[in-house]
PDB file of N, CA and C in Angstrom:
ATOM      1  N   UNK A   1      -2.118 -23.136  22.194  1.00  0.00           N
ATOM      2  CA  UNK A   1      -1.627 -22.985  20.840  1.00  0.00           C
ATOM      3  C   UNK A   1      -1.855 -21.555  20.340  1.00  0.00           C
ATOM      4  N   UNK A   2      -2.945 -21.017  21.152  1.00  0.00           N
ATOM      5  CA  UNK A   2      -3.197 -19.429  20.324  1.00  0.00           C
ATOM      6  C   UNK A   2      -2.354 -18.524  21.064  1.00  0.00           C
ATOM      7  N   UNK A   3      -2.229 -18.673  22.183  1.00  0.00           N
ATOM      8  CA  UNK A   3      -1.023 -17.990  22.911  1.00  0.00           C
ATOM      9  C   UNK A   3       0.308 -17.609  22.504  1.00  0.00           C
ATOM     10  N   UNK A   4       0.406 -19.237  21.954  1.00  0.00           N
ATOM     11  CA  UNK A   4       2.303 -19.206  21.115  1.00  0.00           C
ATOM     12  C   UNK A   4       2.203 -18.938  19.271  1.00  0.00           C
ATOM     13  N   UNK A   5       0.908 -18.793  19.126  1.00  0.00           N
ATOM     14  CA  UNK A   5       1.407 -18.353  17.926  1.00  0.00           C
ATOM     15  C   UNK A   5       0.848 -16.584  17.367  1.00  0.00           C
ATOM     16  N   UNK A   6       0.328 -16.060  18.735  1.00  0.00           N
ATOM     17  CA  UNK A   6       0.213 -14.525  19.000  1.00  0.00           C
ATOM     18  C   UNK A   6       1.806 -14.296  19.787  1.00  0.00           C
ATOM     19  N   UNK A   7       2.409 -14.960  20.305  1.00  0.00           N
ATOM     20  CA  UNK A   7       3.661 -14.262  20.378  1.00  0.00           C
ATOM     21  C   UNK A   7       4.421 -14.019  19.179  1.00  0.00           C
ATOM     22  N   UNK A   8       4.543 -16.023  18.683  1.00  0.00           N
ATOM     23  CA  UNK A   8       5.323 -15.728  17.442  1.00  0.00           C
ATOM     24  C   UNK A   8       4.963 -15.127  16.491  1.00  0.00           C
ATOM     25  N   UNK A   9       3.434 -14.191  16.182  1.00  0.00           N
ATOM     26  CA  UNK A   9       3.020 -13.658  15.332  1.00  0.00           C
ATOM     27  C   UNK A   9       3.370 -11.386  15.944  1.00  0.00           C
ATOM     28  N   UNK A  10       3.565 -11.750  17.035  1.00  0.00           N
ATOM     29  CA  UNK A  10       3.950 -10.380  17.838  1.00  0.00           C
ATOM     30  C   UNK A  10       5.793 -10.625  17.437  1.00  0.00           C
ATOM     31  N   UNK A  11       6.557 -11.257  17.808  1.00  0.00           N
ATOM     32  CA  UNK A  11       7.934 -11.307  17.153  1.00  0.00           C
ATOM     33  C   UNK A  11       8.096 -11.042  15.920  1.00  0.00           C
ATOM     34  N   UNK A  12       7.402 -11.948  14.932  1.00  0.00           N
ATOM     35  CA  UNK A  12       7.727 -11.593  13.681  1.00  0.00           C
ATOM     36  C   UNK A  12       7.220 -10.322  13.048  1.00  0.00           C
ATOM     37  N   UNK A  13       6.085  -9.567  13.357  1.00  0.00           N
ATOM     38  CA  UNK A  13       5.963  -8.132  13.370  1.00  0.00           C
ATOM     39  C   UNK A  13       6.958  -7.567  13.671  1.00  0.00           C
ATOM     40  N   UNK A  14       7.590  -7.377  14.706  1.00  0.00           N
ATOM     41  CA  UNK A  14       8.934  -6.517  15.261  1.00  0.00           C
ATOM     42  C   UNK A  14       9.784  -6.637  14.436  1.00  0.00           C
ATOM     43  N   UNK A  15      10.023  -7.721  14.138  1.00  0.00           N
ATOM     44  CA  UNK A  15      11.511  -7.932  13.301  1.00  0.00           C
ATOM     45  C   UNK A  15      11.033  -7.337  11.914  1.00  0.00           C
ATOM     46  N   UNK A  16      10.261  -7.562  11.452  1.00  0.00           N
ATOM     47  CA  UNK A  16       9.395  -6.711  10.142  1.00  0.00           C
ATOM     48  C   UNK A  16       9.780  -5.258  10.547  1.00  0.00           C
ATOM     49  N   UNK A  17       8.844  -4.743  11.396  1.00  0.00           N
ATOM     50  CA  UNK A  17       8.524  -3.206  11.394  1.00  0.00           C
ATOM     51  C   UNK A  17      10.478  -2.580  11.821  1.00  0.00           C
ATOM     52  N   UNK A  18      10.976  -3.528  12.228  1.00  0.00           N
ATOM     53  CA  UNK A  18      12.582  -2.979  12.305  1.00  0.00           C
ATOM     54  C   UNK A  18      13.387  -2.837  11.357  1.00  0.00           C
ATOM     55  N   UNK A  19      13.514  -3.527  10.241  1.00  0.00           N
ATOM     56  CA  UNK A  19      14.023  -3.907   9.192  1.00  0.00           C
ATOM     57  C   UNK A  19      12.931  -3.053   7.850  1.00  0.00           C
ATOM     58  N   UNK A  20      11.568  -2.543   8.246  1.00  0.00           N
ATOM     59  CA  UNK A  20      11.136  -1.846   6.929  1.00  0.00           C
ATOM     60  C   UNK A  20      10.583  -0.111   7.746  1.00  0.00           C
ATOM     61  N   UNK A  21      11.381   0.218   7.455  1.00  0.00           N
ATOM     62  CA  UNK A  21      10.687   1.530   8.168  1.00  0.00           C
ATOM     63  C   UNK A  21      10.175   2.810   7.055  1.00  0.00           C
ATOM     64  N   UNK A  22       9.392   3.375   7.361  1.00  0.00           N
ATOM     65  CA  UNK A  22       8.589   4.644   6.295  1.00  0.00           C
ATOM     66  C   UNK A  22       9.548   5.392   6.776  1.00  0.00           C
ATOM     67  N   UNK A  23       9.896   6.542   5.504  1.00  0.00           N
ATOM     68  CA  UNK A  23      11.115   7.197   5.713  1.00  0.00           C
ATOM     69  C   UNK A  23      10.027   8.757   5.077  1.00  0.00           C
ATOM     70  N   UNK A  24      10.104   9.853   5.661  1.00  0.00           N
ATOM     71  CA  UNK A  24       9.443  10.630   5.123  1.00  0.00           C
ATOM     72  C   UNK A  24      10.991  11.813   4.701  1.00  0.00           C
ATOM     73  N   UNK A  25      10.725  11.372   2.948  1.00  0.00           N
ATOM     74  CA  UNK A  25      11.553  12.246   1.993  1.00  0.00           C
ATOM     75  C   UNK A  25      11.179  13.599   1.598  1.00  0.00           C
ATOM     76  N   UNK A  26      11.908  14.940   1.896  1.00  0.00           N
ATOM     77  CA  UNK A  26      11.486  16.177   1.568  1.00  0.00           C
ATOM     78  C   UNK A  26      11.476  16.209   0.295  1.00  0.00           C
ATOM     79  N   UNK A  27      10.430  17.112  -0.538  1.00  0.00           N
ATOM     80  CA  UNK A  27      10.051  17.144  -2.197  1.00  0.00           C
ATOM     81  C   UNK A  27      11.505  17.949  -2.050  1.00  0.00           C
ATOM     82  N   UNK A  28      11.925  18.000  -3.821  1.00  0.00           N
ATOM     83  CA  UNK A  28      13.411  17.974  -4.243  1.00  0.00           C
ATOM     84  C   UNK A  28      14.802  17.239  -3.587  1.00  0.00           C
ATOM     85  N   UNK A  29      14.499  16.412  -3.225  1.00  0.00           N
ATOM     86  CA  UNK A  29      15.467  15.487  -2.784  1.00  0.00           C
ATOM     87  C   UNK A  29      15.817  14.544  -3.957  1.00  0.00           C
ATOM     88  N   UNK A  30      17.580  14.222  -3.894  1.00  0.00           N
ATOM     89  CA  UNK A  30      17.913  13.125  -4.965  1.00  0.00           C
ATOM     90  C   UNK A  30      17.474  12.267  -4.096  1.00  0.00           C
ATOM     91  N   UNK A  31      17.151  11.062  -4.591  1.00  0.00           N
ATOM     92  CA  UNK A  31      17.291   9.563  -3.890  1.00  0.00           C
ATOM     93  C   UNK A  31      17.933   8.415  -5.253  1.00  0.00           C
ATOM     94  N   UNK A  32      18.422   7.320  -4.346  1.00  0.00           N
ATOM     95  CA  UNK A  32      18.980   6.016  -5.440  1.00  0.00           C
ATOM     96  C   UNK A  32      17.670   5.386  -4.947  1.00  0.00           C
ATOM     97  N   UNK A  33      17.806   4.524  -6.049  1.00  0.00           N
ATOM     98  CA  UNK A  33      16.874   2.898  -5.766  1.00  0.00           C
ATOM     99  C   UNK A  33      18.018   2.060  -5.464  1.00  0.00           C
ATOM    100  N   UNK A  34      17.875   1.415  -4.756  1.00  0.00           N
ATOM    101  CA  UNK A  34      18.457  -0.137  -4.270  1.00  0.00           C
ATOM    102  C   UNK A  34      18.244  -1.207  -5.203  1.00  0.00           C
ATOM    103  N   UNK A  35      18.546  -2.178  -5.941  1.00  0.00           N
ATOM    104  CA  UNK A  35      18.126  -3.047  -6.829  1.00  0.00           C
ATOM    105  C   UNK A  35      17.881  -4.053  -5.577  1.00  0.00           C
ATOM    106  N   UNK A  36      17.048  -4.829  -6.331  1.00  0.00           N
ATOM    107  CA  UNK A  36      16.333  -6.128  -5.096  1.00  0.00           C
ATOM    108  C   UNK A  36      17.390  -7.260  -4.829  1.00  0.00           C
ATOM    109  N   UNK A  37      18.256  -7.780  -6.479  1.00  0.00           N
ATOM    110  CA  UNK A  37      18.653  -8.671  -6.429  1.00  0.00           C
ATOM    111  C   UNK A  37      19.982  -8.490  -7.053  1.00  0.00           C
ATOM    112  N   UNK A  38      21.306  -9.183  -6.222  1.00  0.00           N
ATOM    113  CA  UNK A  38      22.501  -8.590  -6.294  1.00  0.00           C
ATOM    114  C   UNK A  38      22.910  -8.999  -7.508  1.00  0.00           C
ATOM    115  N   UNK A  39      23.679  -7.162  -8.974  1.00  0.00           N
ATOM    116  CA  UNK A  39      23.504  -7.395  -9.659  1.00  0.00           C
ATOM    117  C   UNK A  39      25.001  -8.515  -9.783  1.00  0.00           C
ATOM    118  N   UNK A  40      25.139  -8.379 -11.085  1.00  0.00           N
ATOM    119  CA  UNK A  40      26.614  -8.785 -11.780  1.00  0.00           C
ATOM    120  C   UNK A  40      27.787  -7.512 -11.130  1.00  0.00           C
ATOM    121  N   UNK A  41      29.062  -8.480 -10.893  1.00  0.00           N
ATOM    122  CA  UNK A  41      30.402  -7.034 -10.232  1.00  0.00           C
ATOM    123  C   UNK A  41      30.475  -6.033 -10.879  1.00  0.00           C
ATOM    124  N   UNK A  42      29.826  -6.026 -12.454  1.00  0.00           N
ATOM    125  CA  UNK A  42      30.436  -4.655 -13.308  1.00  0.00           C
ATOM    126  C   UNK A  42      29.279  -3.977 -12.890  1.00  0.00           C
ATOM    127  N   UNK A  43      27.974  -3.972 -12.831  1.00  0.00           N
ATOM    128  CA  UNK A  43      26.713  -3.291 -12.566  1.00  0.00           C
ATOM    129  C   UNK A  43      26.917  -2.795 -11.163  1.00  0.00           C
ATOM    130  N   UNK A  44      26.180  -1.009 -11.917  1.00  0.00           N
ATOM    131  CA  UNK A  44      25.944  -0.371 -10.471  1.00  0.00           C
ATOM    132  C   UNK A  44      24.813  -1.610  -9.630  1.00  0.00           C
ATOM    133  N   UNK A  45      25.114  -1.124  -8.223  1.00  0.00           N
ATOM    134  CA  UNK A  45      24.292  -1.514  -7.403  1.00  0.00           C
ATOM    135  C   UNK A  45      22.536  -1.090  -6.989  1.00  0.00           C
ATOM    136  N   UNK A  46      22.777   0.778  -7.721  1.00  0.00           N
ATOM    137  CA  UNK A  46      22.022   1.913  -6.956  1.00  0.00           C
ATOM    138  C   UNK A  46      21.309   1.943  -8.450  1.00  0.00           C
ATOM    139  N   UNK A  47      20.421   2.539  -8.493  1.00  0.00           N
ATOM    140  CA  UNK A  47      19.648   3.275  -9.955  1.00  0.00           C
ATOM    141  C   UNK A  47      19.511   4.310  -9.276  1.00  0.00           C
ATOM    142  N   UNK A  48      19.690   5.388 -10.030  1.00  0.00           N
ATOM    143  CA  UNK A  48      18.908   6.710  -9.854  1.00  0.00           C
ATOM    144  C   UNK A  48      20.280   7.816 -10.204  1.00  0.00           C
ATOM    145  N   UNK A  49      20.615   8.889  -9.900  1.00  0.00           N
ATOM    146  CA  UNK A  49      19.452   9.294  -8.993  1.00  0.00           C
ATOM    147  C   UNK A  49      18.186  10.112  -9.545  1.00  0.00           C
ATOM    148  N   UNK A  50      17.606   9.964  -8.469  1.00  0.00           N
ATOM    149  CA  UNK A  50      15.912  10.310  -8.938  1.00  0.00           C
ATOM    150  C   UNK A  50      15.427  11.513  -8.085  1.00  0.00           C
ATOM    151  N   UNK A  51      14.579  12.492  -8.524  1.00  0.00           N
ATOM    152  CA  UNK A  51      14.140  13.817  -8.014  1.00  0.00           C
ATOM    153  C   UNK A  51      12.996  13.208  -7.165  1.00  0.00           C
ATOM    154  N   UNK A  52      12.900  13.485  -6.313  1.00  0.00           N
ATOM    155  CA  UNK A  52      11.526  13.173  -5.505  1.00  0.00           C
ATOM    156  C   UNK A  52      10.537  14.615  -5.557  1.00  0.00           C
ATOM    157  N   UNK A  53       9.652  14.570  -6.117  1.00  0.00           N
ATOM    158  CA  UNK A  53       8.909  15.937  -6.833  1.00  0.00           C
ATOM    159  C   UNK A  53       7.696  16.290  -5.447  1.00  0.00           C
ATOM    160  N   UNK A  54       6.618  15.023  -5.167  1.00  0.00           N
ATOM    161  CA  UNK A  54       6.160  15.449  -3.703  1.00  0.00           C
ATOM    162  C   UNK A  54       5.715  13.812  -3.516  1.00  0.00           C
ATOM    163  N   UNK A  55       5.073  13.980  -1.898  1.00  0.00           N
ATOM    164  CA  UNK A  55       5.195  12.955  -1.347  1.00  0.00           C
ATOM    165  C   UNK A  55       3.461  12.644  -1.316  1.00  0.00           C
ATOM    166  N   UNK A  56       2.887  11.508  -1.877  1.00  0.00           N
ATOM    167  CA  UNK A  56       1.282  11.064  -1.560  1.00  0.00           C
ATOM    168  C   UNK A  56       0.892  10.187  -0.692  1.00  0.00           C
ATOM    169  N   UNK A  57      -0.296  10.048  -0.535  1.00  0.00           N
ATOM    170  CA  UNK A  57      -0.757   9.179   0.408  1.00  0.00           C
ATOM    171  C   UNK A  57      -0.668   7.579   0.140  1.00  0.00           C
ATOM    172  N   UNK A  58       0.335   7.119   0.977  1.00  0.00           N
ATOM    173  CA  UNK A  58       0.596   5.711   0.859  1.00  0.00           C
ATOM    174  C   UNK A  58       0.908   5.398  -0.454  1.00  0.00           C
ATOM    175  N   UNK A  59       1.383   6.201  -1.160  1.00  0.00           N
ATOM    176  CA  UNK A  59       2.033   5.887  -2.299  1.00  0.00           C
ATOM    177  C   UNK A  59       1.235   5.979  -3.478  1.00  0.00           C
ATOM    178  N   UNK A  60       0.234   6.144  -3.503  1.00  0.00           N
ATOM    179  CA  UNK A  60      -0.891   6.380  -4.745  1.00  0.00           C
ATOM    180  C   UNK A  60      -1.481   7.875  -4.871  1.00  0.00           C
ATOM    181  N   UNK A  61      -1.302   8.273  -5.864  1.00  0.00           N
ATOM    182  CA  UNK A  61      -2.141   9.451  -6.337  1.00  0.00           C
ATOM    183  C   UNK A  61      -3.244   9.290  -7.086  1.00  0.00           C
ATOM    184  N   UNK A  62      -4.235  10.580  -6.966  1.00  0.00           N
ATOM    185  CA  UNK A  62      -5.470  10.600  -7.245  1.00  0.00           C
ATOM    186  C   UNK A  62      -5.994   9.813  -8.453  1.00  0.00           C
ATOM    187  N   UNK A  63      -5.243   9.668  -9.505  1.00  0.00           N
ATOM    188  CA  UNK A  63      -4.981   9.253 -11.047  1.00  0.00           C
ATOM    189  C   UNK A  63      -5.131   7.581 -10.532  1.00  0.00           C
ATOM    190  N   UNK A  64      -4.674   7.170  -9.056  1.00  0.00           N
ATOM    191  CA  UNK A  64      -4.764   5.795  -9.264  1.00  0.00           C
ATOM    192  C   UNK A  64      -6.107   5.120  -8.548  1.00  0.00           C
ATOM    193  N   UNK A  65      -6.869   5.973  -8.175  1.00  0.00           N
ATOM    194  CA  UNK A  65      -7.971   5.915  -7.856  1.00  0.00           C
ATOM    195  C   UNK A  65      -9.396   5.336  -8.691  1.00  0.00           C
ATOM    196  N   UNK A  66      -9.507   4.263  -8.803  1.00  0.00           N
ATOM    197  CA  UNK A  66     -10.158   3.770  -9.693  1.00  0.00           C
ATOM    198  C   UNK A  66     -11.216   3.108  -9.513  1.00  0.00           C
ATOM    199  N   UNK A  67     -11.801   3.395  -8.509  1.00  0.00           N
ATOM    200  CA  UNK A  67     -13.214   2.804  -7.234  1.00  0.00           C
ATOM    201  C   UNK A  67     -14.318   2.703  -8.730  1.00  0.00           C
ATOM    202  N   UNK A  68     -15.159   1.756  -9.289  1.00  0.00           N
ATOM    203  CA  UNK A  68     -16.277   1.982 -10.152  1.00  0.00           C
ATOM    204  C   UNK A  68     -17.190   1.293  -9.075  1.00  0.00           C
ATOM    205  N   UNK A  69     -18.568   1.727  -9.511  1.00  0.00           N
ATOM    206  CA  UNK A  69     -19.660   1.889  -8.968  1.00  0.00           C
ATOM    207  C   UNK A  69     -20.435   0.386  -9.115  1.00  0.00           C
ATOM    208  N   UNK A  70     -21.474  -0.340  -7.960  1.00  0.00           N
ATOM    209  CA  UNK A  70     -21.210  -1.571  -8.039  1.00  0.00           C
ATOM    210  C   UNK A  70     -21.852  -2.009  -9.359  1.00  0.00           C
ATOM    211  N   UNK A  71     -23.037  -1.235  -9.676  1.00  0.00           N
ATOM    212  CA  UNK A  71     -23.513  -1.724 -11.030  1.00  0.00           C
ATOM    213  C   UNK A  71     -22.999  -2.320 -12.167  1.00  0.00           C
ATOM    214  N   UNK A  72     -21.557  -1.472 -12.463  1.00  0.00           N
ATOM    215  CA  UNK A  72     -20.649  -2.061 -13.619  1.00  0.00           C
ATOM    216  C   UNK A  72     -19.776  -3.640 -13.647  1.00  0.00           C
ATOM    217  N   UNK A  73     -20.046  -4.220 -12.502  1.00  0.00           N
ATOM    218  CA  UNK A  73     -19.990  -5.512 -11.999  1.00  0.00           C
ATOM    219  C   UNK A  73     -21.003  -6.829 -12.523  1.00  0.00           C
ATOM    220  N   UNK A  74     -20.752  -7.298 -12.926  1.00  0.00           N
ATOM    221  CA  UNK A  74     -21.641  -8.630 -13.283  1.00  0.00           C
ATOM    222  C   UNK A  74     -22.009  -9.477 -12.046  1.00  0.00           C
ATOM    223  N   UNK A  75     -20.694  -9.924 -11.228  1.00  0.00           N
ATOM    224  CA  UNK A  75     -20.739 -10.479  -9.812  1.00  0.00           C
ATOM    225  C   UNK A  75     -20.566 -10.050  -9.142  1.00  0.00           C
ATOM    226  N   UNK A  76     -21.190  -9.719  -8.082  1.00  0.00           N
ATOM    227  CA  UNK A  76     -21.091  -8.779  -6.529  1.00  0.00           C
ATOM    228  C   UNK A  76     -20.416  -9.563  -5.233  1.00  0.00           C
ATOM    229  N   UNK A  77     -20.619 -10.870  -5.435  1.00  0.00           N
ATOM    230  CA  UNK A  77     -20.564 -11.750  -4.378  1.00  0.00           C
ATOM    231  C   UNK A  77     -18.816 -11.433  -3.675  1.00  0.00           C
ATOM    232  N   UNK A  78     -17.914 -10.903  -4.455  1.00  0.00           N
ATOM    233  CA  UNK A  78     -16.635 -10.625  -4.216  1.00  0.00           C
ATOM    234  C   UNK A  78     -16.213  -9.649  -3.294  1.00  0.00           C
ATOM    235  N   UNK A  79     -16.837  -8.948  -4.099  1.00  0.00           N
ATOM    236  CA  UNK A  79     -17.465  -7.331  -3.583  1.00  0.00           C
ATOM    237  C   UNK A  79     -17.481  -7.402  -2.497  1.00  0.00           C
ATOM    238  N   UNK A  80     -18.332  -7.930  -2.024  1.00  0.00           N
ATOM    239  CA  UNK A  80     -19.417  -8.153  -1.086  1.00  0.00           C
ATOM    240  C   UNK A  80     -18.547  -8.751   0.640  1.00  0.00           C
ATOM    241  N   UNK A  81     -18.063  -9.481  -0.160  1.00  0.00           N
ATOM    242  CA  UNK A  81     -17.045 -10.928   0.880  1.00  0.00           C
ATOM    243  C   UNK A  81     -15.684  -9.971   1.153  1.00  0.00           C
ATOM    244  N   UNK A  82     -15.183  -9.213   0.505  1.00  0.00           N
ATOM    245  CA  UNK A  82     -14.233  -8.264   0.474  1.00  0.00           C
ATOM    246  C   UNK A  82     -14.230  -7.128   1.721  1.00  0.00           C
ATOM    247  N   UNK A  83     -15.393  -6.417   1.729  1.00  0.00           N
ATOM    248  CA  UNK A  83     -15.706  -5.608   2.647  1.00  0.00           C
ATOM    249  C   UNK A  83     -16.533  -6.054   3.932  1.00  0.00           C
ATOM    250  N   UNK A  84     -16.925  -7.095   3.970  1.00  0.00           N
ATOM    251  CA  UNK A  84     -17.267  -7.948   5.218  1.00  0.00           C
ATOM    252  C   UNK A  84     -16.181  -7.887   6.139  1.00  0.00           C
ATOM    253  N   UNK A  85     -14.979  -8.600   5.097  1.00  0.00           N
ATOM    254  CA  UNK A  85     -13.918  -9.169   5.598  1.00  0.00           C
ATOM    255  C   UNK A  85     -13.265  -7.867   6.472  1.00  0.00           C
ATOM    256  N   UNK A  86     -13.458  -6.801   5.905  1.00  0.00           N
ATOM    257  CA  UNK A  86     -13.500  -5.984   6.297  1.00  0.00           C
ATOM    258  C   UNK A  86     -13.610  -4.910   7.698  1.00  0.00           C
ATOM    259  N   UNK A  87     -14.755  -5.537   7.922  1.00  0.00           N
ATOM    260  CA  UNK A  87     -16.191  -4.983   8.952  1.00  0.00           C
ATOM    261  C   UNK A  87     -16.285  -3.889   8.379  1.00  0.00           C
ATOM    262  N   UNK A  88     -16.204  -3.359   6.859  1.00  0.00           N
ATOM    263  CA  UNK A  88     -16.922  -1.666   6.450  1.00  0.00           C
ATOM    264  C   UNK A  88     -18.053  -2.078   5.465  1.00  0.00           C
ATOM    265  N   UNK A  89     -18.644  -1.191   4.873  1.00  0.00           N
ATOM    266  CA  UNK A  89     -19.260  -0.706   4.328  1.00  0.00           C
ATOM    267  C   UNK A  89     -19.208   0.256   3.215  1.00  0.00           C
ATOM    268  N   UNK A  90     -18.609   0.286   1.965  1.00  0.00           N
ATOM    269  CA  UNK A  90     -18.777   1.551   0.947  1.00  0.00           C
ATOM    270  C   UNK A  90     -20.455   2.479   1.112  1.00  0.00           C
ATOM    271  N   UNK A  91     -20.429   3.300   0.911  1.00  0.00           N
ATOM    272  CA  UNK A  91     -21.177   4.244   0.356  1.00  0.00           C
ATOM    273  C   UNK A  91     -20.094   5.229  -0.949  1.00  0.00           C
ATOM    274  N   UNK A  92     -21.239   4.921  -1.558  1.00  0.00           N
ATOM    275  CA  UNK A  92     -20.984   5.865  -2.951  1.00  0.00           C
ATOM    276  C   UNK A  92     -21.275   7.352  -2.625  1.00  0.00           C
ATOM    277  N   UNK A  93     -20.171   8.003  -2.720  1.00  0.00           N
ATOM    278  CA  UNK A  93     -20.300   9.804  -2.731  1.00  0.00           C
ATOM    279  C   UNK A  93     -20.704  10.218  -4.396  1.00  0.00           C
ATOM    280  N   UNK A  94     -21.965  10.523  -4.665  1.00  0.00           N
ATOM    281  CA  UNK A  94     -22.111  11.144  -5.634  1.00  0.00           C
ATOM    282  C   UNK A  94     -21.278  12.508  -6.155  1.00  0.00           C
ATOM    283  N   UNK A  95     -21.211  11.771  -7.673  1.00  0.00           N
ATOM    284  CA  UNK A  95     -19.967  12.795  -8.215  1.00  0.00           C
ATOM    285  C   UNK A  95     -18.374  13.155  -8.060  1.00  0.00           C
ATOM    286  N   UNK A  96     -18.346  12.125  -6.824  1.00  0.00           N
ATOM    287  CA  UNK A  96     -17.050  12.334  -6.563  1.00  0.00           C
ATOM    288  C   UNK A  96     -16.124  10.787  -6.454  1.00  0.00           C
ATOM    289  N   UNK A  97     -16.973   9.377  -6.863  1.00  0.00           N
ATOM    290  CA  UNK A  97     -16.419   8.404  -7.024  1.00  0.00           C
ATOM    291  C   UNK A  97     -15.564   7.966  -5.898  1.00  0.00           C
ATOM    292  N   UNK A  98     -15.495   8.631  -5.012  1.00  0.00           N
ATOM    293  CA  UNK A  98     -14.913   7.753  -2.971  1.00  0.00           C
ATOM    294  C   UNK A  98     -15.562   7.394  -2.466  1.00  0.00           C
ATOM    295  N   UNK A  99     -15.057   6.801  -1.931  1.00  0.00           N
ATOM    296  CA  UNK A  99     -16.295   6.017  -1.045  1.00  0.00           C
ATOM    297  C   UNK A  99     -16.009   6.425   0.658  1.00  0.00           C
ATOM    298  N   UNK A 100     -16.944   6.181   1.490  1.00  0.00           N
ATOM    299  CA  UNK A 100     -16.940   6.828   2.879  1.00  0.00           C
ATOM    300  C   UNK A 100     -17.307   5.741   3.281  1.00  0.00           C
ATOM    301  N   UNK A 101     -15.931   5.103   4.063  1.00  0.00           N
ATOM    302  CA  UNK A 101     -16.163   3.569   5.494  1.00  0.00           C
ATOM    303  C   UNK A 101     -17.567   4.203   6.523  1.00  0.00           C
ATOM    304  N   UNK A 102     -18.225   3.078   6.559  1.00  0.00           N
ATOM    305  CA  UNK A 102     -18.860   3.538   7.889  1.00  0.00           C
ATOM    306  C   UNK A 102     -18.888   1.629   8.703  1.00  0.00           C
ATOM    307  N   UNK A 103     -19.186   2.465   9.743  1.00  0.00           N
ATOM    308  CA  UNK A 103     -19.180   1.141  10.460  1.00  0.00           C
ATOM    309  C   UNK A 103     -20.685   0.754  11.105  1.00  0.00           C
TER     310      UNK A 103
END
């Protein structure tokens, strides 16, 4: 049973990673958005277009970085079960609010 459902779990990856691919966009580029869900016949299809200004890491910039320190927590137990799940470890970088995986 673990055999056939590491294949069918190896298939359905493929067909995923074929159908969603990371596209790396040069800063000042127009781009459209695609709407998700097909609109009404009179509605554009596309939104945009939109300036692509620069490109961040996995999609978040520094501003969305919002790591607080465990103290400000009432319950840890989440915390805790979160980064297990894990296999890491936070350490707190003083002053600089990131944290550094260790294993």
């Amino acid at each position: 049973v673990s055999e056939i459902s590491k294949i069918i779990s190896a298939k359905t990856k493929q067909k995923f990673d074929e159908k969603h691919k990371i596209v790396d966009i040069p800063s000042d580029t127009f781009v459209m958005l695609q709407k998700d869900i097909k609109p009404p016949k009179l509605e554009k299809i596309n939104k945009g277009p939109f300036k692509v200004i620069q490109q961040t890491s996995k999609g978040f910039m520094q501003a969305d970085n919002n790591w607080k320190p465990e103290d400000s927590f009432e319950i840890l137990d989440p915390i805790h079960q979160y980064w297990a799940r894990r296999k890491v470890m936070p350490t707190a970088i003083q002053g600089e609010g990131e944290f550094v995986k260790q294993n």
